[in-house]
PDB file of N, CA and C in Angstrom:
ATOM      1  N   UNK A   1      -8.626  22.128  -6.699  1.00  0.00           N
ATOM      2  CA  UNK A   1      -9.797  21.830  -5.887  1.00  0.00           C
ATOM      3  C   UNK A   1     -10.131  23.033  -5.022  1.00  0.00           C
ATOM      4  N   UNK A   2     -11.435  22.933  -4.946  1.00  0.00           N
ATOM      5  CA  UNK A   2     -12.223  24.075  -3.725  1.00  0.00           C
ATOM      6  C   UNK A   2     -12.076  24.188  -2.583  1.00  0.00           C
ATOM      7  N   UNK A   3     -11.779  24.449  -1.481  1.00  0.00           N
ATOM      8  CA  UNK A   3     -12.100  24.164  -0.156  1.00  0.00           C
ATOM      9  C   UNK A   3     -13.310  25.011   0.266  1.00  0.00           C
ATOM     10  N   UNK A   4     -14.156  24.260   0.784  1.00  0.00           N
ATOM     11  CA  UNK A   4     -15.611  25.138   1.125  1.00  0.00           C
ATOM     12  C   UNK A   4     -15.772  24.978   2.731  1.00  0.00           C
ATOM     13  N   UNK A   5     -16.832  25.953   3.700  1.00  0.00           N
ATOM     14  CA  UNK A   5     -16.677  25.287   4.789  1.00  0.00           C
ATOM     15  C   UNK A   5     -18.266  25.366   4.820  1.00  0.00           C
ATOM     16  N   UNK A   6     -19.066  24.648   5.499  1.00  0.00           N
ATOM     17  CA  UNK A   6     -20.115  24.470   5.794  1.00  0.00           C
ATOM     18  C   UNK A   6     -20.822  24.997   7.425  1.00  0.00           C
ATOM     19  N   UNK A   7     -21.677  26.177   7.369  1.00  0.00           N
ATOM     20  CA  UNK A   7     -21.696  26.565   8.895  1.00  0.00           C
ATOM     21  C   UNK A   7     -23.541  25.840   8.839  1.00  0.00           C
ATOM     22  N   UNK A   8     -23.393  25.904  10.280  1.00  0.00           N
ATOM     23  CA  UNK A   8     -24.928  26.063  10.884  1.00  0.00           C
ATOM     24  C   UNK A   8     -25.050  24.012  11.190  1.00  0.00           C
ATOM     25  N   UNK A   9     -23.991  23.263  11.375  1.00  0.00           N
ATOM     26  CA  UNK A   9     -24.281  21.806  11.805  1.00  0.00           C
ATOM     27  C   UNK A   9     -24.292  21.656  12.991  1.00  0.00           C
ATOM     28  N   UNK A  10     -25.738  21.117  12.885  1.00  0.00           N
ATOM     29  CA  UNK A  10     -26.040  21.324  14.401  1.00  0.00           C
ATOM     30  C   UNK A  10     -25.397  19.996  15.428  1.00  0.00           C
ATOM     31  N   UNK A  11     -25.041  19.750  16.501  1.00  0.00           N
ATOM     32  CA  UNK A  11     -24.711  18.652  17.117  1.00  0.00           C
ATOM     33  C   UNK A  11     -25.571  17.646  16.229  1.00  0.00           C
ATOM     34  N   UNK A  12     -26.660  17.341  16.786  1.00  0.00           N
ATOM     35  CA  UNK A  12     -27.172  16.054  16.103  1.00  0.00           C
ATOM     36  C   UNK A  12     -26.674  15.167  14.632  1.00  0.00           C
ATOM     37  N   UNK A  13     -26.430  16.008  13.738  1.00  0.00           N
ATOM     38  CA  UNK A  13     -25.886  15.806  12.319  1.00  0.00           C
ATOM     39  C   UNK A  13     -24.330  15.925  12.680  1.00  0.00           C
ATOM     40  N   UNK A  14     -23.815  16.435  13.047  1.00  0.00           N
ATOM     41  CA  UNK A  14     -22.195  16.095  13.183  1.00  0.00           C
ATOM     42  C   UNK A  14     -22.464  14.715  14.139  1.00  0.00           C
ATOM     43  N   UNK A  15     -22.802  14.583  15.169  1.00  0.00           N
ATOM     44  CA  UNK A  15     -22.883  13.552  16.075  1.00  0.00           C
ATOM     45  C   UNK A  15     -23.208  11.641  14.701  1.00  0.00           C
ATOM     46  N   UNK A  16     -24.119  11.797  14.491  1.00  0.00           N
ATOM     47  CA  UNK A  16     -24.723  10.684  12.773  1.00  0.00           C
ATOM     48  C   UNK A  16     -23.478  10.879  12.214  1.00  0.00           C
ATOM     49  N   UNK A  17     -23.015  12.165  11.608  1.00  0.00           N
ATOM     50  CA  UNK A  17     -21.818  12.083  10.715  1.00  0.00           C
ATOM     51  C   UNK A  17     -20.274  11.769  11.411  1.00  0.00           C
ATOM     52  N   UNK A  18     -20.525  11.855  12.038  1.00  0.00           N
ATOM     53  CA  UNK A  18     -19.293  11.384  13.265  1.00  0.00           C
ATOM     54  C   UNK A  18     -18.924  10.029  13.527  1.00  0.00           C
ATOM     55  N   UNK A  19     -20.442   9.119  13.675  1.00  0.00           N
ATOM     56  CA  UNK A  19     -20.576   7.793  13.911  1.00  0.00           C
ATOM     57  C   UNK A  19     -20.772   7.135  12.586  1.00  0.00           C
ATOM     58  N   UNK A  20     -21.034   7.673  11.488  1.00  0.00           N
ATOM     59  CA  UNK A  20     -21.097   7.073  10.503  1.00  0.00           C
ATOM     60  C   UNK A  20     -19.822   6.894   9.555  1.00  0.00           C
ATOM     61  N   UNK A  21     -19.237   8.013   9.939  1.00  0.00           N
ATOM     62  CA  UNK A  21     -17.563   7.985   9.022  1.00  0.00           C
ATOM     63  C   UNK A  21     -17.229   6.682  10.076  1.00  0.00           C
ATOM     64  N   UNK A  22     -17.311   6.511  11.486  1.00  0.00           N
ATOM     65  CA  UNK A  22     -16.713   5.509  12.184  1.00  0.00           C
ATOM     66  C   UNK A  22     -16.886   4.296  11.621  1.00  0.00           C
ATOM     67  N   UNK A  23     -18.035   4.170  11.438  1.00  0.00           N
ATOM     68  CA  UNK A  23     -18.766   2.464  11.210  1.00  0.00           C
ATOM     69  C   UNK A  23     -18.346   2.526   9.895  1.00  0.00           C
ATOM     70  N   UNK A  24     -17.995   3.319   8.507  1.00  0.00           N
ATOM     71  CA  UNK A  24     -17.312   3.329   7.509  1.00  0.00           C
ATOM     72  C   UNK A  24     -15.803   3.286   7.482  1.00  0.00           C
ATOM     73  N   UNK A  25     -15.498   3.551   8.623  1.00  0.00           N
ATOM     74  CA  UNK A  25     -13.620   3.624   8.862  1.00  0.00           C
ATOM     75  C   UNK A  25     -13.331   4.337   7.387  1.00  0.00           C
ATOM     76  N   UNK A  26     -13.658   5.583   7.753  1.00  0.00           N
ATOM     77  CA  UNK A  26     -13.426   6.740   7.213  1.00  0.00           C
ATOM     78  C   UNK A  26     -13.576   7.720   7.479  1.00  0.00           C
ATOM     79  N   UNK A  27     -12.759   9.108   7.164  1.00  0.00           N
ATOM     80  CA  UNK A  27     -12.673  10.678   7.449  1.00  0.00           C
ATOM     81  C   UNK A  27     -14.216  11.146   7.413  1.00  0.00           C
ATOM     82  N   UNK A  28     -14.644  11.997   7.821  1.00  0.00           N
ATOM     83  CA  UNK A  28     -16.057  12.766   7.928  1.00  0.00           C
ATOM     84  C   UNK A  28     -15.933  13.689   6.962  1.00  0.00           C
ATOM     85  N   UNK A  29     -14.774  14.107   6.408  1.00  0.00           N
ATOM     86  CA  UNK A  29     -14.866  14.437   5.225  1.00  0.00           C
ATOM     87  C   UNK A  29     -14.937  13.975   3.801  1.00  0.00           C
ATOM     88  N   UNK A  30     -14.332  12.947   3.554  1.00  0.00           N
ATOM     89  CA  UNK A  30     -13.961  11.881   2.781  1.00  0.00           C
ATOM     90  C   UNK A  30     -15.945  11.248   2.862  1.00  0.00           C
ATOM     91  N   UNK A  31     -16.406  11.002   4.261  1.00  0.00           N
ATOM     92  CA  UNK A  31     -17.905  10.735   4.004  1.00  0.00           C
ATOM     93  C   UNK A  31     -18.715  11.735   3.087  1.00  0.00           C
ATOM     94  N   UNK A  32     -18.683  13.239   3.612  1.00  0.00           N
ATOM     95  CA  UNK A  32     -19.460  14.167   3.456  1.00  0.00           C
ATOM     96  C   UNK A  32     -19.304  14.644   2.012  1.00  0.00           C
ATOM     97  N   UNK A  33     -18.128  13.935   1.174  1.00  0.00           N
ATOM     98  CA  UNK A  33     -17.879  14.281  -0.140  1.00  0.00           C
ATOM     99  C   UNK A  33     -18.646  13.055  -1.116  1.00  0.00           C
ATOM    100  N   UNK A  34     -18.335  12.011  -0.254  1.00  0.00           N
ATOM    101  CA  UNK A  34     -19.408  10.789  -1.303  1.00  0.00           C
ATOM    102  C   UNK A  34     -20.239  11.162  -1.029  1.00  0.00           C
ATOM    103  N   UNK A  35     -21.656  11.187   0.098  1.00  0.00           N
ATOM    104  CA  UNK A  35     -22.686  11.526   0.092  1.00  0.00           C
ATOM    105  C   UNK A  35     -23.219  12.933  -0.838  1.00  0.00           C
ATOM    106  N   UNK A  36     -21.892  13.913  -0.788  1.00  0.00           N
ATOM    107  CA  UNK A  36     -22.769  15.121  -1.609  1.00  0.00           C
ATOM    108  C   UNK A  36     -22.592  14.641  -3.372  1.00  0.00           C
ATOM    109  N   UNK A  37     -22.078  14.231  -3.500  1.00  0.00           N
ATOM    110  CA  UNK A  37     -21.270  13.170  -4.879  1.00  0.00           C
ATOM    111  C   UNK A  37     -22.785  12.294  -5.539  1.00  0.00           C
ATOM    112  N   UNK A  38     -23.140  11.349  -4.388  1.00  0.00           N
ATOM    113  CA  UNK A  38     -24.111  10.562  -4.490  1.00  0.00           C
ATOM    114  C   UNK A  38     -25.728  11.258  -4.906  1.00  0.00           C
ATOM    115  N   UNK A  39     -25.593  12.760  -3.837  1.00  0.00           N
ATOM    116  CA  UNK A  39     -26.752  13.002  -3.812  1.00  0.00           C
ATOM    117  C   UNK A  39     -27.067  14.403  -4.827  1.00  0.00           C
ATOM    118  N   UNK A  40     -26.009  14.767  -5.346  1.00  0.00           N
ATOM    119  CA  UNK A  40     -25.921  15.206  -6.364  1.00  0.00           C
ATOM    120  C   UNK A  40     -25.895  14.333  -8.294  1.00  0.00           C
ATOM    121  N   UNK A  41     -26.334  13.305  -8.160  1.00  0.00           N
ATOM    122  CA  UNK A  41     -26.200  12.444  -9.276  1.00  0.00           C
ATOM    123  C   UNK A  41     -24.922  12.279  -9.919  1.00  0.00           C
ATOM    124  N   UNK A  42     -23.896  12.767  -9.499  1.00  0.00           N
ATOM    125  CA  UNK A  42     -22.595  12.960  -9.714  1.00  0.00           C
ATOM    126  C   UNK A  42     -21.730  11.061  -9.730  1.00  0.00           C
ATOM    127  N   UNK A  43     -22.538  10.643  -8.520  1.00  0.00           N
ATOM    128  CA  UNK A  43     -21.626   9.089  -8.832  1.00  0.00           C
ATOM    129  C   UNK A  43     -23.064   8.423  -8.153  1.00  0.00           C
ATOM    130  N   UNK A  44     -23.203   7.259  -8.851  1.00  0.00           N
ATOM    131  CA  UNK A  44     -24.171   6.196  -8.563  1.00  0.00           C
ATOM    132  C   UNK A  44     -23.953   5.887  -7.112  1.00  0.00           C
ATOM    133  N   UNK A  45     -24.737   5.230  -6.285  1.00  0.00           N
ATOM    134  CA  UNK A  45     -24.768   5.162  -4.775  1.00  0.00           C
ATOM    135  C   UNK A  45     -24.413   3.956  -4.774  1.00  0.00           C
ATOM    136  N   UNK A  46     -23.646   3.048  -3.984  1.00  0.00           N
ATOM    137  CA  UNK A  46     -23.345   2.224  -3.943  1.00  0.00           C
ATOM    138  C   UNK A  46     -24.073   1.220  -3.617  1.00  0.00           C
ATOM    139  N   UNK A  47     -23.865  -0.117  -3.801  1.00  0.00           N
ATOM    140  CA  UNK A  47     -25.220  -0.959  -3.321  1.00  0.00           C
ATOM    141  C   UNK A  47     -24.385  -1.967  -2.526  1.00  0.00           C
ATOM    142  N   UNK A  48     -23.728  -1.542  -1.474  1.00  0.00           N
ATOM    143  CA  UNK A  48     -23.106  -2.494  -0.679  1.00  0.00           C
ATOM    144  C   UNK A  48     -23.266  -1.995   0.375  1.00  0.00           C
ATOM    145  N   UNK A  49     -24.055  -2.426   1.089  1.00  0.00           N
ATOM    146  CA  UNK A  49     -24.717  -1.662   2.613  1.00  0.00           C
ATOM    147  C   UNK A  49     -24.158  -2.682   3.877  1.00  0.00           C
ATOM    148  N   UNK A  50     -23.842  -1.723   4.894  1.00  0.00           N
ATOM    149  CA  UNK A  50     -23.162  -1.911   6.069  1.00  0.00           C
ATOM    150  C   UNK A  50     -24.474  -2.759   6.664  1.00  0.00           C
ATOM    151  N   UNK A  51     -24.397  -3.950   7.270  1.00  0.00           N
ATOM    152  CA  UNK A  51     -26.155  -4.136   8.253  1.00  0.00           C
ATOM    153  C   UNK A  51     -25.213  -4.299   9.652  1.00  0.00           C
ATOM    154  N   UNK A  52     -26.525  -3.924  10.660  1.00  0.00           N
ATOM    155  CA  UNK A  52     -25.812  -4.234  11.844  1.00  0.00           C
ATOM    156  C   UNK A  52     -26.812  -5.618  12.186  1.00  0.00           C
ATOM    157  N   UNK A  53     -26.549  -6.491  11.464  1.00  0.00           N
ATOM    158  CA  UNK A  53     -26.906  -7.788  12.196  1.00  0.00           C
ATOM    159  C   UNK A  53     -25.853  -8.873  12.883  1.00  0.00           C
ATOM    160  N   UNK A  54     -26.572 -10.154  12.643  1.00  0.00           N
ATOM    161  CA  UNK A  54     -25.616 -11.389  13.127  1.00  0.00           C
ATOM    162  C   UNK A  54     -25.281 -11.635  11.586  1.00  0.00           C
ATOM    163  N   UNK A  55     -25.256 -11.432  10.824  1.00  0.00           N
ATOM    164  CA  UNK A  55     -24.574 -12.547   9.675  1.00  0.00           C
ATOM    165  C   UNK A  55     -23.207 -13.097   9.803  1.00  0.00           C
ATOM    166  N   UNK A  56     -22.550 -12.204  10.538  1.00  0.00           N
ATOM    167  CA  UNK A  56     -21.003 -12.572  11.125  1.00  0.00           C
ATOM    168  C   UNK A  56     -20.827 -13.687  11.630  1.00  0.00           C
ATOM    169  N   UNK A  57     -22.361 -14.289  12.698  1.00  0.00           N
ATOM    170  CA  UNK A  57     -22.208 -14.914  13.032  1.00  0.00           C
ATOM    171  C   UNK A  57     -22.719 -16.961  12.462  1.00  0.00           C
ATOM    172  N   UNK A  58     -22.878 -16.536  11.211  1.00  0.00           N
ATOM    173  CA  UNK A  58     -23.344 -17.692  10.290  1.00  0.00           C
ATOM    174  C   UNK A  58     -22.383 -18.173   9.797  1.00  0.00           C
ATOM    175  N   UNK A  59     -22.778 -19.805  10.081  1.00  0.00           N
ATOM    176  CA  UNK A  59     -22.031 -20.628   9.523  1.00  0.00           C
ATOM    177  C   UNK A  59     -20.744 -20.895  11.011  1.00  0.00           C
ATOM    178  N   UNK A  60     -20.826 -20.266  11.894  1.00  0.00           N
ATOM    179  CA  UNK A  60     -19.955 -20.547  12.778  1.00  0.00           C
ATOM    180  C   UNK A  60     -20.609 -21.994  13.763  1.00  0.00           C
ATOM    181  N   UNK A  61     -21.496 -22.337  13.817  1.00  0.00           N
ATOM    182  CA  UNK A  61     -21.489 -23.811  13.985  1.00  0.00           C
ATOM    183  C   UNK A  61     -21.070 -24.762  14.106  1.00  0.00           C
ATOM    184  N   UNK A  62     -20.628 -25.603  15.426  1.00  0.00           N
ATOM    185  CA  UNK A  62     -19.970 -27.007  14.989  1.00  0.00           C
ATOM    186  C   UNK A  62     -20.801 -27.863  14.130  1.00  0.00           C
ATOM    187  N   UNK A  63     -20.795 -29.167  13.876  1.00  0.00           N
ATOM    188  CA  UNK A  63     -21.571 -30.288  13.749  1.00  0.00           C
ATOM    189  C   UNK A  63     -22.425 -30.177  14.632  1.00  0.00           C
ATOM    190  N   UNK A  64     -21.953 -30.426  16.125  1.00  0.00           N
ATOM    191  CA  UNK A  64     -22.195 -30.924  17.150  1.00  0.00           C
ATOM    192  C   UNK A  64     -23.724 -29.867  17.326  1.00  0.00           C
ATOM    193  N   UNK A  65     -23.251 -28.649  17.371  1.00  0.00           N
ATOM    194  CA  UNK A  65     -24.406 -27.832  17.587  1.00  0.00           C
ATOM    195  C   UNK A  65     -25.633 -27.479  16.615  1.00  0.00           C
ATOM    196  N   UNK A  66     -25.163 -27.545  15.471  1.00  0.00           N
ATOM    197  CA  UNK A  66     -25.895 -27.651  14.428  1.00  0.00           C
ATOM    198  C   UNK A  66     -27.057 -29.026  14.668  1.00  0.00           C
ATOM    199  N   UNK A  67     -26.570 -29.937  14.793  1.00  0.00           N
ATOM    200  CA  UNK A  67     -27.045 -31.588  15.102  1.00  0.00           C
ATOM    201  C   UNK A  67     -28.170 -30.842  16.486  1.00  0.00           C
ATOM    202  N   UNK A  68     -27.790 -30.402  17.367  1.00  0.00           N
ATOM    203  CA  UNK A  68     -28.355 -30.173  18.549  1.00  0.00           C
ATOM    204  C   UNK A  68     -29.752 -29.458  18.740  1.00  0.00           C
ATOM    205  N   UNK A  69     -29.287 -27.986  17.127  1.00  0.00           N
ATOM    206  CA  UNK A  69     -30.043 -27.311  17.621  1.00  0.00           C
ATOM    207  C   UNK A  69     -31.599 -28.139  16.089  1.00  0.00           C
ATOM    208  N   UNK A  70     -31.136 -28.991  15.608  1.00  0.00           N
ATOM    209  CA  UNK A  70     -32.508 -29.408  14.664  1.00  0.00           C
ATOM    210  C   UNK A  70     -32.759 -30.588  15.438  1.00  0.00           C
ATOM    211  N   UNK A  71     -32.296 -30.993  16.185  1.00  0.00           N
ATOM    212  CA  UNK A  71     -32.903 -31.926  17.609  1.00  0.00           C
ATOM    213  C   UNK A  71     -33.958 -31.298  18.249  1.00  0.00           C
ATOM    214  N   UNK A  72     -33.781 -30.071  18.583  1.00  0.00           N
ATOM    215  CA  UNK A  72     -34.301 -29.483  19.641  1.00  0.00           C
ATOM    216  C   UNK A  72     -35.723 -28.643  18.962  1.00  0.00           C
ATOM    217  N   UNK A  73     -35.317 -28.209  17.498  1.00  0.00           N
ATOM    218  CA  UNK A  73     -36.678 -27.442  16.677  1.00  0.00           C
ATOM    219  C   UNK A  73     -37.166 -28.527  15.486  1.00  0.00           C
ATOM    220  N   UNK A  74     -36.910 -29.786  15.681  1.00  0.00           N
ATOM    221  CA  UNK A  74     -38.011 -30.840  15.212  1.00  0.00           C
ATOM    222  C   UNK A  74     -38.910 -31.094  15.227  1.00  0.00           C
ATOM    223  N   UNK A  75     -39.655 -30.630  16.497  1.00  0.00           N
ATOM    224  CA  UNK A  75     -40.989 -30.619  16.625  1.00  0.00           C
ATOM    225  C   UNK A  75     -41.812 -29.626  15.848  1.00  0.00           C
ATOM    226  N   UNK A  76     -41.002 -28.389  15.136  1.00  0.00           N
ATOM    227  CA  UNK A  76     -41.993 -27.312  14.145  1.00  0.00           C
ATOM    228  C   UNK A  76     -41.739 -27.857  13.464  1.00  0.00           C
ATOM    229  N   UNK A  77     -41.147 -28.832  12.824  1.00  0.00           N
ATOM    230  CA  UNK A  77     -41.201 -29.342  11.655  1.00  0.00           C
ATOM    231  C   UNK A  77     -42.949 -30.107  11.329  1.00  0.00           C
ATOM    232  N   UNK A  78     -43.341 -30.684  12.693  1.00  0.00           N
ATOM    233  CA  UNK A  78     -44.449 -31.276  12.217  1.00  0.00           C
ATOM    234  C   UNK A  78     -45.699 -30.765  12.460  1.00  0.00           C
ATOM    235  N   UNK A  79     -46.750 -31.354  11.128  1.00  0.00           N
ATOM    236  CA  UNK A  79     -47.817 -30.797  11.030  1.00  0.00           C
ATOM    237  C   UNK A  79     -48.893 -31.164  11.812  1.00  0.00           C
ATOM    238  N   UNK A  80     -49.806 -30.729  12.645  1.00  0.00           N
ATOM    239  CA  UNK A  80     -51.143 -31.192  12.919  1.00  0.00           C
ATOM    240  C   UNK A  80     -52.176 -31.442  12.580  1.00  0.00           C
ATOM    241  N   UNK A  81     -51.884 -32.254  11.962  1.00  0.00           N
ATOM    242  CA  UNK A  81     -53.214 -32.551  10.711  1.00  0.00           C
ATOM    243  C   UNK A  81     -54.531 -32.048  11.325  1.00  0.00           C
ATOM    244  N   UNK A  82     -54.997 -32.604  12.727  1.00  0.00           N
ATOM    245  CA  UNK A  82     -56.325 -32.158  12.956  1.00  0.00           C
ATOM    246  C   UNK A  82     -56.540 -30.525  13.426  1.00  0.00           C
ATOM    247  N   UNK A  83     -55.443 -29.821  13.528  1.00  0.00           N
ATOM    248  CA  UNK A  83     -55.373 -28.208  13.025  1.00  0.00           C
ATOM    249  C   UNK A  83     -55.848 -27.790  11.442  1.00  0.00           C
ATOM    250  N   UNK A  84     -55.778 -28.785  11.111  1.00  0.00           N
ATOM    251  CA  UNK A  84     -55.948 -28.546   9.698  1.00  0.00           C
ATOM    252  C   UNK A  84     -57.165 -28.918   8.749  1.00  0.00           C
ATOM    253  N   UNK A  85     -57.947 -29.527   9.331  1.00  0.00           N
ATOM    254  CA  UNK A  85     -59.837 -30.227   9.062  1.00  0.00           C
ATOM    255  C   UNK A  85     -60.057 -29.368   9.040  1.00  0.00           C
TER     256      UNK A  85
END
């Protein structure tokens, strides 16, 4: 194998590549080799993407709250018909 070094990264791009090996819990090198891998047609890109949402938090629901919260948004359930003439 090669060892190459790369000059001229400016803060901003080490700073992204810094936080992105993080949120991957992985080396910044180990990143910077899939991405050149990827973006070289060398290996297909993966299609399993990090999101920063709530999905973590689905499905964590009791009954109790679940029951509570279609109590409480029952009323969008219904239509106004005379909105609708």
């Amino acid at each position: 194998m090669t060892t190459m070094t790369l000059r001229g990264v400016d803060d901003t791009i080490a700073a992204v590549l810094k936080e992105k090996a993080r949120q991957e819990e992985t080396s910044v090198n180990a990143l910077m080799l899939r991405i050149l891998r990827e973006s070289l047609g060398i290996d297909k890109k993966k299609r399993s993407a990090i999101y920063n949402d709530l999905d973590s938090l689905a499905g964590t629901w009791s009954g109790q709250e679940s029951d509570d919260f279609l109590r409480a948004t029952a009323v969008f359930e219904k239509v106004d018909e005379d909105m609708w003439k």
